[in-house]
ModelCIF file with pLDDT and N, C-alpha, C, O atoms, coordinates in Angstrom:
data_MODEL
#
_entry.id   MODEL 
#
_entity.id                         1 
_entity.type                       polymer 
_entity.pdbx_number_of_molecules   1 
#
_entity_poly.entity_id                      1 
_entity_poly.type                           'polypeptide(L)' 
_entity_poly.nstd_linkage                   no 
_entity_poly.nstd_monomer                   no 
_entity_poly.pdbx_seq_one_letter_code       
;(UNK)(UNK)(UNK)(UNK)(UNK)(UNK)(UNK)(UNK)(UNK)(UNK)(UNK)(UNK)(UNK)(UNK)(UNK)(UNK)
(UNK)(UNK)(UNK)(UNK)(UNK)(UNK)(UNK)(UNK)(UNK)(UNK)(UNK)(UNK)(UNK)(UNK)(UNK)(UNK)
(UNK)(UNK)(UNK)(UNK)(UNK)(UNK)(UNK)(UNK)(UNK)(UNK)(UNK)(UNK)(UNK)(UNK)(UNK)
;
_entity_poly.pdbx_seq_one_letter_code_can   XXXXXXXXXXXXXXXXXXXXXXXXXXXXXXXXXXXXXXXXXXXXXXX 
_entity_poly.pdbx_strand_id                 A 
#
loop_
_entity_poly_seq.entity_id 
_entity_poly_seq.num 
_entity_poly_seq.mon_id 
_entity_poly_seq.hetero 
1 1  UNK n 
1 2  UNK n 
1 3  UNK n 
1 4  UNK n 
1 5  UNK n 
1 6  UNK n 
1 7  UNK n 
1 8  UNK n 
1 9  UNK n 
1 10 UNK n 
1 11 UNK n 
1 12 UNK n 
1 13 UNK n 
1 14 UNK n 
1 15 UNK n 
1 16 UNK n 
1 17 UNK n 
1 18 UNK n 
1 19 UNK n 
1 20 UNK n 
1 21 UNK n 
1 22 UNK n 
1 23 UNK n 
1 24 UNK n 
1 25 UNK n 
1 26 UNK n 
1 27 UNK n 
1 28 UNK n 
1 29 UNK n 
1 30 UNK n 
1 31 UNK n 
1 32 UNK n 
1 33 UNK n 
1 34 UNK n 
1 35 UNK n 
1 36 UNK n 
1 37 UNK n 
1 38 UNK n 
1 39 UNK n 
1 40 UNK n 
1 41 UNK n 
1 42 UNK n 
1 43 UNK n 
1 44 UNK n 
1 45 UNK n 
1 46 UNK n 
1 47 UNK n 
#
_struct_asym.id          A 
_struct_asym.entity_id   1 
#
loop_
_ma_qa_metric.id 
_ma_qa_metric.mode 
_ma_qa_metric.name 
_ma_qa_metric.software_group_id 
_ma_qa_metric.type 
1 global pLDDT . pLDDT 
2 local  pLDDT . pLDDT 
#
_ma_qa_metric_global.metric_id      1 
_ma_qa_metric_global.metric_value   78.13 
_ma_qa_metric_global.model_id       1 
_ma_qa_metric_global.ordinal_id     1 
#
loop_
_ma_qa_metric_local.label_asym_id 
_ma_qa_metric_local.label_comp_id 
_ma_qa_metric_local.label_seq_id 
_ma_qa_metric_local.metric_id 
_ma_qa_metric_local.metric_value 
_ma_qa_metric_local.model_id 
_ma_qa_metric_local.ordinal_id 
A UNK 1  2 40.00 1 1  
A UNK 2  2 39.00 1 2  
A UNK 3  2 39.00 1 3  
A UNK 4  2 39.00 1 4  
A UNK 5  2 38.00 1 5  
A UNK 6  2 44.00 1 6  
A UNK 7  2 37.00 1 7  
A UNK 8  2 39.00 1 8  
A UNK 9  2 40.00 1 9  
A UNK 10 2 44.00 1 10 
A UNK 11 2 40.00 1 11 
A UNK 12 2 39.00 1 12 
A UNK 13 2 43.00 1 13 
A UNK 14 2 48.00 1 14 
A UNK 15 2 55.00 1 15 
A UNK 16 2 76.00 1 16 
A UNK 17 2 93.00 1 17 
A UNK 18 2 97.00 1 18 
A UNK 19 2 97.00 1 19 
A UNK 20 2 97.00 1 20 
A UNK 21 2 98.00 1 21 
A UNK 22 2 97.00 1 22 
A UNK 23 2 96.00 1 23 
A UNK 24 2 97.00 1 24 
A UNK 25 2 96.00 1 25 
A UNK 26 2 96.00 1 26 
A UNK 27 2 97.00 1 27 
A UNK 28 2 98.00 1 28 
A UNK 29 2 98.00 1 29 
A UNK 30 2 98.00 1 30 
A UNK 31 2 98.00 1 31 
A UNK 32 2 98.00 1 32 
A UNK 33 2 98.00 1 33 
A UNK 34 2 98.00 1 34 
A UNK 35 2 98.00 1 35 
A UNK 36 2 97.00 1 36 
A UNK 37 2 97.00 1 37 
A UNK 38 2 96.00 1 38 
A UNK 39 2 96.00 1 39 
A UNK 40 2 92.00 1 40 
A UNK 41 2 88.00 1 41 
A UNK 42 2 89.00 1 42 
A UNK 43 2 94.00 1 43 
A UNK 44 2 94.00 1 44 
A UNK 45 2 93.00 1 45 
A UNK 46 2 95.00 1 46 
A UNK 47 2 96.00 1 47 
#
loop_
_atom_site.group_PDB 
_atom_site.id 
_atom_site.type_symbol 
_atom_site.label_atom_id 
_atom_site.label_alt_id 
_atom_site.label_comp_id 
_atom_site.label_asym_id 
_atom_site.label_entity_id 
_atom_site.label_seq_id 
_atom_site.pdbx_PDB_ins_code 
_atom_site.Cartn_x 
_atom_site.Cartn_y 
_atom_site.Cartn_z 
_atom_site.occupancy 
_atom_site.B_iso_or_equiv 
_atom_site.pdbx_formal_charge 
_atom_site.auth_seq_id 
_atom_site.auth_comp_id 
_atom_site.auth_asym_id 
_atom_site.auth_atom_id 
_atom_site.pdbx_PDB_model_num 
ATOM 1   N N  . UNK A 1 1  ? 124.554 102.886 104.958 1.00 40.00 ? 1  UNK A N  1 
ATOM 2   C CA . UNK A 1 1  ? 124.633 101.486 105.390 1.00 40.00 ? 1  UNK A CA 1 
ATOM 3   C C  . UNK A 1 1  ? 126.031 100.965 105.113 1.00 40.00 ? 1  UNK A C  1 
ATOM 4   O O  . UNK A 1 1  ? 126.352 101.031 103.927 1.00 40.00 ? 1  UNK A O  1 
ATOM 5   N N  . UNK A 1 2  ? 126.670 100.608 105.702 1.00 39.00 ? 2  UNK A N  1 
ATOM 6   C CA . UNK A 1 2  ? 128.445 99.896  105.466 1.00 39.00 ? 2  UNK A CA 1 
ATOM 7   C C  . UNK A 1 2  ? 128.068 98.759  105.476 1.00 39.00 ? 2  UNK A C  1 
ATOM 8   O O  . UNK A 1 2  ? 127.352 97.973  106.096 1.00 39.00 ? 2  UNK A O  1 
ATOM 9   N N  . UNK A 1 3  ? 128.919 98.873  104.379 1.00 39.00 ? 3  UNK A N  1 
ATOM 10  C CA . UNK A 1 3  ? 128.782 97.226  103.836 1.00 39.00 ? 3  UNK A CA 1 
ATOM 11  C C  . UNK A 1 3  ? 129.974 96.269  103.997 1.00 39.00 ? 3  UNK A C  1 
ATOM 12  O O  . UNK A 1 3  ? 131.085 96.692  103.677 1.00 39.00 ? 3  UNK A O  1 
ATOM 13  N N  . UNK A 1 4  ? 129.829 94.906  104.506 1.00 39.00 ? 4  UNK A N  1 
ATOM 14  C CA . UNK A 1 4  ? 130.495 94.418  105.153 1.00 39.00 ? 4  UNK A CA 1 
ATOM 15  C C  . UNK A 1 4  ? 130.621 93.219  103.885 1.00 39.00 ? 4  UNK A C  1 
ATOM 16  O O  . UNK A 1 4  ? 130.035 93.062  102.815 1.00 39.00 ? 4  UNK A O  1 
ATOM 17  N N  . UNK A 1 5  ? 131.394 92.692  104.404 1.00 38.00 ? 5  UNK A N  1 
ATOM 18  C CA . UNK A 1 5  ? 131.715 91.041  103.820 1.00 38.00 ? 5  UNK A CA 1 
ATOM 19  C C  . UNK A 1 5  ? 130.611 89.930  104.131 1.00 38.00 ? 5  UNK A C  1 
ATOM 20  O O  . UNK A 1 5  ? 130.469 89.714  105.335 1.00 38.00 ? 5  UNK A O  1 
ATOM 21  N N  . UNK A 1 6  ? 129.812 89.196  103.280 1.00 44.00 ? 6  UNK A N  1 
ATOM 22  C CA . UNK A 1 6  ? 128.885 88.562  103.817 1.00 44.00 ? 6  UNK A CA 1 
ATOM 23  C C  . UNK A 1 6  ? 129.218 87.180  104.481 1.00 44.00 ? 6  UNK A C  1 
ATOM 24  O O  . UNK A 1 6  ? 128.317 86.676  105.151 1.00 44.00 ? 6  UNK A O  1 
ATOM 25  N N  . UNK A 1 7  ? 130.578 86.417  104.356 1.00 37.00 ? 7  UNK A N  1 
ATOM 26  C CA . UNK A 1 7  ? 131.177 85.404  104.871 1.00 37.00 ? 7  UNK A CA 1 
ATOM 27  C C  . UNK A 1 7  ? 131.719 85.893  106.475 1.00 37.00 ? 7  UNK A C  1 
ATOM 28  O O  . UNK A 1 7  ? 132.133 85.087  107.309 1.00 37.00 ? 7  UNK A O  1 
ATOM 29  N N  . UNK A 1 8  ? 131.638 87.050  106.646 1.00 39.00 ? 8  UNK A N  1 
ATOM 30  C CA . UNK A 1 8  ? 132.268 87.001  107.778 1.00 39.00 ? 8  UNK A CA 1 
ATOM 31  C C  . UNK A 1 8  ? 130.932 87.641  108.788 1.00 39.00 ? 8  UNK A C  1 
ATOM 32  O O  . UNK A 1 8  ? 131.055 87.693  110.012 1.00 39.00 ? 8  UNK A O  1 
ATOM 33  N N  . UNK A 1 9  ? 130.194 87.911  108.370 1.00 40.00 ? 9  UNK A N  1 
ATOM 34  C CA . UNK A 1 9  ? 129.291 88.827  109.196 1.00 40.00 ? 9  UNK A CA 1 
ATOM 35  C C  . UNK A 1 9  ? 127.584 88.266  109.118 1.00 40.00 ? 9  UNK A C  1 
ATOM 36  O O  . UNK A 1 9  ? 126.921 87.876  110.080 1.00 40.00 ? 9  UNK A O  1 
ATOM 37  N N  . UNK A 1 10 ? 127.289 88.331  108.174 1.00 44.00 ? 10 UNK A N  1 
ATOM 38  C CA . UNK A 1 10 ? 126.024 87.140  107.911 1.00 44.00 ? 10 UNK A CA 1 
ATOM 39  C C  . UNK A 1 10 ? 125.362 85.853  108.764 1.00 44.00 ? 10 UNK A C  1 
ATOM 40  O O  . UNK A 1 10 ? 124.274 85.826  109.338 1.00 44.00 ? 10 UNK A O  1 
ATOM 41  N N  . UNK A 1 11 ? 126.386 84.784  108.658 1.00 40.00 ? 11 UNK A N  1 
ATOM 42  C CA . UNK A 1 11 ? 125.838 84.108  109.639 1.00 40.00 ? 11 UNK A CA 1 
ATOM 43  C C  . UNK A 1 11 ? 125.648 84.547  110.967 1.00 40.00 ? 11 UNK A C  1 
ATOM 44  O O  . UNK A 1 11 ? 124.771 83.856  111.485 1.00 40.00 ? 11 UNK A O  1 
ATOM 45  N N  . UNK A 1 12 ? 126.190 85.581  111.905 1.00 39.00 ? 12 UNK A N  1 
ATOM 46  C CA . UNK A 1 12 ? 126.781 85.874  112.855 1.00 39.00 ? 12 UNK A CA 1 
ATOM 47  C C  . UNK A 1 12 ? 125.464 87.558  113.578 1.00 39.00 ? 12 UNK A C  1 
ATOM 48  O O  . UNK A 1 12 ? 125.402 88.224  114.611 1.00 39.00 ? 12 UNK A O  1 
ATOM 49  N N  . UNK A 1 13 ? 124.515 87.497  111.929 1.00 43.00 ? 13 UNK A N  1 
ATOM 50  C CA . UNK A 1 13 ? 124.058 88.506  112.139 1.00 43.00 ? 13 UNK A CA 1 
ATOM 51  C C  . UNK A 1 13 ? 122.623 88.213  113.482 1.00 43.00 ? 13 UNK A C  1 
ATOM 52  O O  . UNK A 1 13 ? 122.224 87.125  113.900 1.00 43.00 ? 13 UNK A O  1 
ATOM 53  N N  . UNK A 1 14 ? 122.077 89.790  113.919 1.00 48.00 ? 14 UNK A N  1 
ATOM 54  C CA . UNK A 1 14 ? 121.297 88.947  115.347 1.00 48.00 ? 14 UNK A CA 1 
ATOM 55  C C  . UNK A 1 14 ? 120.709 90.218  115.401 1.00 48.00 ? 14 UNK A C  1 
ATOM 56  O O  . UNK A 1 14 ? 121.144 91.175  116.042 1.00 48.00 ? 14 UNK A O  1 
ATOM 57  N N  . UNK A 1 15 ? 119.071 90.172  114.263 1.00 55.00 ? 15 UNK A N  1 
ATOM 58  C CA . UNK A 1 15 ? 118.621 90.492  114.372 1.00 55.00 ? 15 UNK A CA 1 
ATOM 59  C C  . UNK A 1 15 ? 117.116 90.651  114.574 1.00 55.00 ? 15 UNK A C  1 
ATOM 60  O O  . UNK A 1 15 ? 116.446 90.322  113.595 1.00 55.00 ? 15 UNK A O  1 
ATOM 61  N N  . UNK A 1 16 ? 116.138 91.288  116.135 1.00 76.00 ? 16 UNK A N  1 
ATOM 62  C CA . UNK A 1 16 ? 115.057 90.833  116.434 1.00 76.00 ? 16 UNK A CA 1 
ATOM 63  C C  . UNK A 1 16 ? 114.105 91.169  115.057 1.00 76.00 ? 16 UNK A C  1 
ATOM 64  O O  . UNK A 1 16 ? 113.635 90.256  114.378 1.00 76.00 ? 16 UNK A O  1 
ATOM 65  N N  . UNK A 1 17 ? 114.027 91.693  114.943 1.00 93.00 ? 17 UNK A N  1 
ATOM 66  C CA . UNK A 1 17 ? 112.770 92.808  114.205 1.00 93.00 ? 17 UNK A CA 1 
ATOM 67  C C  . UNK A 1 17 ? 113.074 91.843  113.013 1.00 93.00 ? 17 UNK A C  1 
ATOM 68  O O  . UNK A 1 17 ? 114.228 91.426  112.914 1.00 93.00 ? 17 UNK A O  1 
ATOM 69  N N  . UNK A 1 18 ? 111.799 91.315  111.771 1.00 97.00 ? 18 UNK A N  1 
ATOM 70  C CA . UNK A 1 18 ? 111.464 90.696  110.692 1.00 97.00 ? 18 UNK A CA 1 
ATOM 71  C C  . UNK A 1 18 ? 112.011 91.592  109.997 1.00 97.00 ? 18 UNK A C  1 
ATOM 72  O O  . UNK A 1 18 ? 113.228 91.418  110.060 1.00 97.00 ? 18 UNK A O  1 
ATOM 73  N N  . UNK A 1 19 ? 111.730 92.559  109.294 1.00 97.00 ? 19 UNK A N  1 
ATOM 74  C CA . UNK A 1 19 ? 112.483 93.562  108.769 1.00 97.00 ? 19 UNK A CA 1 
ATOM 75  C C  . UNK A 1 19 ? 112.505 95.000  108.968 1.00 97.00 ? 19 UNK A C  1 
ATOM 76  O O  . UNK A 1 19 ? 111.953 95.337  110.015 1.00 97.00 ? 19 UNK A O  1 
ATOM 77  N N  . UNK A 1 20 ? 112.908 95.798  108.376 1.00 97.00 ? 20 UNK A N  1 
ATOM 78  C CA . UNK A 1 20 ? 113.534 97.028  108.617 1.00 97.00 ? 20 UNK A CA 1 
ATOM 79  C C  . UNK A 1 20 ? 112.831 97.975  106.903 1.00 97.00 ? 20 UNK A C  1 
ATOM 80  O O  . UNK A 1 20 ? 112.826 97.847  105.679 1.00 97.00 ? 20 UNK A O  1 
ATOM 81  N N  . UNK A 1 21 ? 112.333 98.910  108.030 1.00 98.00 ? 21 UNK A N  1 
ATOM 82  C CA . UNK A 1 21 ? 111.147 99.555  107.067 1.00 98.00 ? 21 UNK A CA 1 
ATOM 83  C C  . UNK A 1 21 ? 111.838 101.103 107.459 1.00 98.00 ? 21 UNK A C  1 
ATOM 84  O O  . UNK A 1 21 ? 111.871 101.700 108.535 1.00 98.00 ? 21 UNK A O  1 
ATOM 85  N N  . UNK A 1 22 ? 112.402 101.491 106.017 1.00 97.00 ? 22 UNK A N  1 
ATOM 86  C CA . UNK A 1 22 ? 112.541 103.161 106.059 1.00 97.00 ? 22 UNK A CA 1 
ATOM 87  C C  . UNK A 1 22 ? 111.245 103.806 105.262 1.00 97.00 ? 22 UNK A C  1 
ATOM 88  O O  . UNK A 1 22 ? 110.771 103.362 104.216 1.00 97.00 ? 22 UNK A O  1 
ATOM 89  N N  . UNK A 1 23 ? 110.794 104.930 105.984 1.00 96.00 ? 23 UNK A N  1 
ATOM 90  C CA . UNK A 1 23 ? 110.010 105.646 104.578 1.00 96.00 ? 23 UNK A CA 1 
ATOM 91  C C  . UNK A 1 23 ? 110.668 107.216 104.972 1.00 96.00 ? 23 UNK A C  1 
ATOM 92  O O  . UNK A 1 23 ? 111.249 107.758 105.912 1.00 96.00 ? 23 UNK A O  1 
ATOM 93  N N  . UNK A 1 24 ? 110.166 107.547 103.600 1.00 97.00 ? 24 UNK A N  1 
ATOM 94  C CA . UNK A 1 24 ? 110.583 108.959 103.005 1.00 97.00 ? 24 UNK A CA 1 
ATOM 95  C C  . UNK A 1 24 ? 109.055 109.865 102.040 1.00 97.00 ? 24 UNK A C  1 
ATOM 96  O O  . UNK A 1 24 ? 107.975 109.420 101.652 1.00 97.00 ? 24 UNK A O  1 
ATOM 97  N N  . UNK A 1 25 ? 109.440 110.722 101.989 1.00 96.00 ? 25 UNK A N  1 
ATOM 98  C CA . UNK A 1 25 ? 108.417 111.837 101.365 1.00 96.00 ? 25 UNK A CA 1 
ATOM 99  C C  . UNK A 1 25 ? 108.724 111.461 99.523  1.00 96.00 ? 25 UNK A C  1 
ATOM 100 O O  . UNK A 1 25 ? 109.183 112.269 98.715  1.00 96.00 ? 25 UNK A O  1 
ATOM 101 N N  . UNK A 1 26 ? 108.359 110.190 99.265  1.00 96.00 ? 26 UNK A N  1 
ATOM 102 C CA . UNK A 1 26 ? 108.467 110.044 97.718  1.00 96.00 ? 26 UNK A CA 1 
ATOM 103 C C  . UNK A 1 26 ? 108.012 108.750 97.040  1.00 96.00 ? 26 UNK A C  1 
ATOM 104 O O  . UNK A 1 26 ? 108.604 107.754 97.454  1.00 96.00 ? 26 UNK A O  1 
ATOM 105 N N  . UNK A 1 27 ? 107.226 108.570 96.227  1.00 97.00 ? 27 UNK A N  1 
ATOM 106 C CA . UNK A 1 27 ? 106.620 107.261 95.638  1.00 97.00 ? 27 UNK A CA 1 
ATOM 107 C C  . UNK A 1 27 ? 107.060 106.455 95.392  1.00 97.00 ? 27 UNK A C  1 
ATOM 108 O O  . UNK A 1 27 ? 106.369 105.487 95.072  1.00 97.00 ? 27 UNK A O  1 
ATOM 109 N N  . UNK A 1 28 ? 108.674 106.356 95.397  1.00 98.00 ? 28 UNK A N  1 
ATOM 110 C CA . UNK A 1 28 ? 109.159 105.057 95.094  1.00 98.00 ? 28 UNK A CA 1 
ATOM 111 C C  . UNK A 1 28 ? 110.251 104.708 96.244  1.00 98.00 ? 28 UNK A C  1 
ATOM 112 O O  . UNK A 1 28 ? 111.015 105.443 96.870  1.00 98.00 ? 28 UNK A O  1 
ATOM 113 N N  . UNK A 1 29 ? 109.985 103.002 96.294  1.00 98.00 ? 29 UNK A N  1 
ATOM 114 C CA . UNK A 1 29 ? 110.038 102.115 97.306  1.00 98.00 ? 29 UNK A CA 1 
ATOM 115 C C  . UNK A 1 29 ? 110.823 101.146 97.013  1.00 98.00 ? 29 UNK A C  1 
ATOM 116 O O  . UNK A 1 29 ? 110.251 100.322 96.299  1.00 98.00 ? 29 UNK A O  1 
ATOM 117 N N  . UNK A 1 30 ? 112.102 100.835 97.305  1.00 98.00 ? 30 UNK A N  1 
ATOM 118 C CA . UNK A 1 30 ? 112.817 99.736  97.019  1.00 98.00 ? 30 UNK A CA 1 
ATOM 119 C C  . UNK A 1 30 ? 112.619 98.584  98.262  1.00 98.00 ? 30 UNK A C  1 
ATOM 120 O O  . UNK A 1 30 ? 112.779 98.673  99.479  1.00 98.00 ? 30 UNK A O  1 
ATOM 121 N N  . UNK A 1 31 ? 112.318 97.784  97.633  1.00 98.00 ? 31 UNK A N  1 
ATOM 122 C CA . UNK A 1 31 ? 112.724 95.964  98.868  1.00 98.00 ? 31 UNK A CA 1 
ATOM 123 C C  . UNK A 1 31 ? 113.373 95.666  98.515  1.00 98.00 ? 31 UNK A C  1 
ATOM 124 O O  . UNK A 1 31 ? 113.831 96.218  97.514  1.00 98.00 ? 31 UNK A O  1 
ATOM 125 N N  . UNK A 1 32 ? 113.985 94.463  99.092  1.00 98.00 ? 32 UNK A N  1 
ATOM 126 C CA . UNK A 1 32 ? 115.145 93.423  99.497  1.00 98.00 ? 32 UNK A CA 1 
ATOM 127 C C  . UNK A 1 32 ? 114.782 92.350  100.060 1.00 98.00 ? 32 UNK A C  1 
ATOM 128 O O  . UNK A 1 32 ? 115.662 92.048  100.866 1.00 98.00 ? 32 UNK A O  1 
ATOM 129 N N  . UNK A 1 33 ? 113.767 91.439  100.071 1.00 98.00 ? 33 UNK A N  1 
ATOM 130 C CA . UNK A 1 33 ? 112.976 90.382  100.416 1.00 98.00 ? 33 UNK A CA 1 
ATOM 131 C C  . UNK A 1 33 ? 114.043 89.157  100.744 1.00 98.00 ? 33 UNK A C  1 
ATOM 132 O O  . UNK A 1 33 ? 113.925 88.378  101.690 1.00 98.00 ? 33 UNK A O  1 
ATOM 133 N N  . UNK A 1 34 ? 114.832 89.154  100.017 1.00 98.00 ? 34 UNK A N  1 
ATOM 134 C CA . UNK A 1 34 ? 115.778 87.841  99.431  1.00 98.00 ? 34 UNK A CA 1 
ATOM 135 C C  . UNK A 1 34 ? 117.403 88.233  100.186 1.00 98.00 ? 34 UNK A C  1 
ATOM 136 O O  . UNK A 1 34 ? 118.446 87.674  99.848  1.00 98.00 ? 34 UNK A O  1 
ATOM 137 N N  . UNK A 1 35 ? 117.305 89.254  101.199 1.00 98.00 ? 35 UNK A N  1 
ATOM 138 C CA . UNK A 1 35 ? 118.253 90.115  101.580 1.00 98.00 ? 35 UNK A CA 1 
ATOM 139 C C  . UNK A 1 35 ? 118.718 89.037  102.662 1.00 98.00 ? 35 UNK A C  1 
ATOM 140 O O  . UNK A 1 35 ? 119.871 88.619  102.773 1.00 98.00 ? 35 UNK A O  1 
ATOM 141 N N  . UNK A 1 36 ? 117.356 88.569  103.630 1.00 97.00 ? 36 UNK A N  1 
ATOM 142 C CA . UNK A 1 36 ? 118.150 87.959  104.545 1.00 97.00 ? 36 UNK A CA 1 
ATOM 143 C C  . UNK A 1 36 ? 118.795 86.764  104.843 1.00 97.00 ? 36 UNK A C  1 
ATOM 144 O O  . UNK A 1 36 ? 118.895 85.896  103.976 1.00 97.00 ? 36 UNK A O  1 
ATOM 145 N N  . UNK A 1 37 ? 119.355 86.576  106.234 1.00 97.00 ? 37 UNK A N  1 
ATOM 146 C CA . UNK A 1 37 ? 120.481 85.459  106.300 1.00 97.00 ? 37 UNK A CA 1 
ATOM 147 C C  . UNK A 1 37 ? 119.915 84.479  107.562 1.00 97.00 ? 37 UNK A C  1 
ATOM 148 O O  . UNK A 1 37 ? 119.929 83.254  107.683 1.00 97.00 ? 37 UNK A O  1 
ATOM 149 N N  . UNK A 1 38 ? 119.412 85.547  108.446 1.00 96.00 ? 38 UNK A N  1 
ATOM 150 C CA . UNK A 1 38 ? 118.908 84.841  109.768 1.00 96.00 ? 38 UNK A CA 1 
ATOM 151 C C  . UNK A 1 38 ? 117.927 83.935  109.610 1.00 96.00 ? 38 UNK A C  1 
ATOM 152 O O  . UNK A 1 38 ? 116.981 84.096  108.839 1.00 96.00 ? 38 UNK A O  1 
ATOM 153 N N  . UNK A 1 39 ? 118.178 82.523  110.630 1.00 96.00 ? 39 UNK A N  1 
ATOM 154 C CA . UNK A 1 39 ? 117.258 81.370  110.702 1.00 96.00 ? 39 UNK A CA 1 
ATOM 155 C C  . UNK A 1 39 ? 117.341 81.483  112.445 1.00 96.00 ? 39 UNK A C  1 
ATOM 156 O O  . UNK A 1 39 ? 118.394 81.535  113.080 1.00 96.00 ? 39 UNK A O  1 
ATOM 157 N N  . UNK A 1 40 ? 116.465 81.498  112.813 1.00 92.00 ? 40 UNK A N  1 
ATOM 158 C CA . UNK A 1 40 ? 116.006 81.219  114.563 1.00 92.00 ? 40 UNK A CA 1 
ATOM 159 C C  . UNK A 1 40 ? 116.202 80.440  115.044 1.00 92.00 ? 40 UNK A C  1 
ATOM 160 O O  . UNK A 1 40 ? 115.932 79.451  114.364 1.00 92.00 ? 40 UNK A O  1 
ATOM 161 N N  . UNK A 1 41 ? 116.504 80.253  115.792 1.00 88.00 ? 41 UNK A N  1 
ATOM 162 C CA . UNK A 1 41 ? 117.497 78.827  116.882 1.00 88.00 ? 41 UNK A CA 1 
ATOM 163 C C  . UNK A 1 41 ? 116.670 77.443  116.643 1.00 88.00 ? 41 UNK A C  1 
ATOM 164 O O  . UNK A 1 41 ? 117.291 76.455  116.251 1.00 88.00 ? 41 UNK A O  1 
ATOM 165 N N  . UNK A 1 42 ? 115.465 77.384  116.846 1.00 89.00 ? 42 UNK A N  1 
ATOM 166 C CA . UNK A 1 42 ? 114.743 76.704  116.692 1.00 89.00 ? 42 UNK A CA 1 
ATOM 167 C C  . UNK A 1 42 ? 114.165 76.120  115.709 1.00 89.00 ? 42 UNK A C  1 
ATOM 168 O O  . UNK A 1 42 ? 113.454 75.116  115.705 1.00 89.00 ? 42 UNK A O  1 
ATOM 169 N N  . UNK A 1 43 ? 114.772 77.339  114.194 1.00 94.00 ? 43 UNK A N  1 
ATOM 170 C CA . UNK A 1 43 ? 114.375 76.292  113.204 1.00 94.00 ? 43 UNK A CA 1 
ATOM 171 C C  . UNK A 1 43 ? 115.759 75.999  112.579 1.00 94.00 ? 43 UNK A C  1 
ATOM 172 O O  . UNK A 1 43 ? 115.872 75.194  111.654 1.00 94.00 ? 43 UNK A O  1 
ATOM 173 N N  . UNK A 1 44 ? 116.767 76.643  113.084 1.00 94.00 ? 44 UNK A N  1 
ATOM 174 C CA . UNK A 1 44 ? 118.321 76.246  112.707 1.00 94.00 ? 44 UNK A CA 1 
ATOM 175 C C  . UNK A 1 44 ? 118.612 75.041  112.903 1.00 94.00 ? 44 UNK A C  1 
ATOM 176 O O  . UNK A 1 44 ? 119.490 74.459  112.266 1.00 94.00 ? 44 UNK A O  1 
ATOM 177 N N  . UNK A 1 45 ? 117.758 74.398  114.009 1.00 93.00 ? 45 UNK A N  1 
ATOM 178 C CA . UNK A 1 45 ? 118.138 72.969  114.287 1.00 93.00 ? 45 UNK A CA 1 
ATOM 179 C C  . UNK A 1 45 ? 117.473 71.798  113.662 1.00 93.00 ? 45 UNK A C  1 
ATOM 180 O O  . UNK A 1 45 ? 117.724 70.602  113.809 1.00 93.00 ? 45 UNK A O  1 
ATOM 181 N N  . UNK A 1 46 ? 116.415 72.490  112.808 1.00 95.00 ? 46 UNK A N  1 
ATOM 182 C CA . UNK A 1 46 ? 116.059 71.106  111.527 1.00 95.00 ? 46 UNK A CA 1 
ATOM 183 C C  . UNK A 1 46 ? 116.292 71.516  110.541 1.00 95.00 ? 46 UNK A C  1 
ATOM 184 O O  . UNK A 1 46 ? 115.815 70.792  109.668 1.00 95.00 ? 46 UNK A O  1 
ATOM 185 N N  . UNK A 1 47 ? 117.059 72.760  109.967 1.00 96.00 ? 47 UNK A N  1 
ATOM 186 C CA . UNK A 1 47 ? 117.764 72.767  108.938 1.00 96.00 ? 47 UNK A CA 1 
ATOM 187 C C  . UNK A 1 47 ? 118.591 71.814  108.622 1.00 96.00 ? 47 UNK A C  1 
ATOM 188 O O  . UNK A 1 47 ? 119.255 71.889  107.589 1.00 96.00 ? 47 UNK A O  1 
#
C-alpha cells in the first residue's frame, strides 16, 4: 500500500465500496475503522 500524504490526497479520495476487505489463510485480522476520510456529496453538504 503507498502511502501518501494525508493533506494532499484524503480529501480528494473517491472511493465507491464502504470498505476494503483482504483475507488470508491465518487467524489474525487487523481493522482500521477510524481509517476513513470520505463523506458523500449529499451528506458533505450539511456538514
Amino acid at each position: 500500500m503507498k502511502l501518501v500524504s494525508a493533506s494532499d490526497a484524503r480529501p480528494r479520495t473517491r472511493r465507491l465500496s464502504l470498505w476494503t476487505l483482504h483475507r488470508a489463510d491465518s487467524p489474525i485480522i487487523g481493522t482500521a475503522i477510524h481509517d476513513g476520510h470520505l463523506v458523500d456529496g449529499d451528506i458533505a453538504s450539511l456538514l
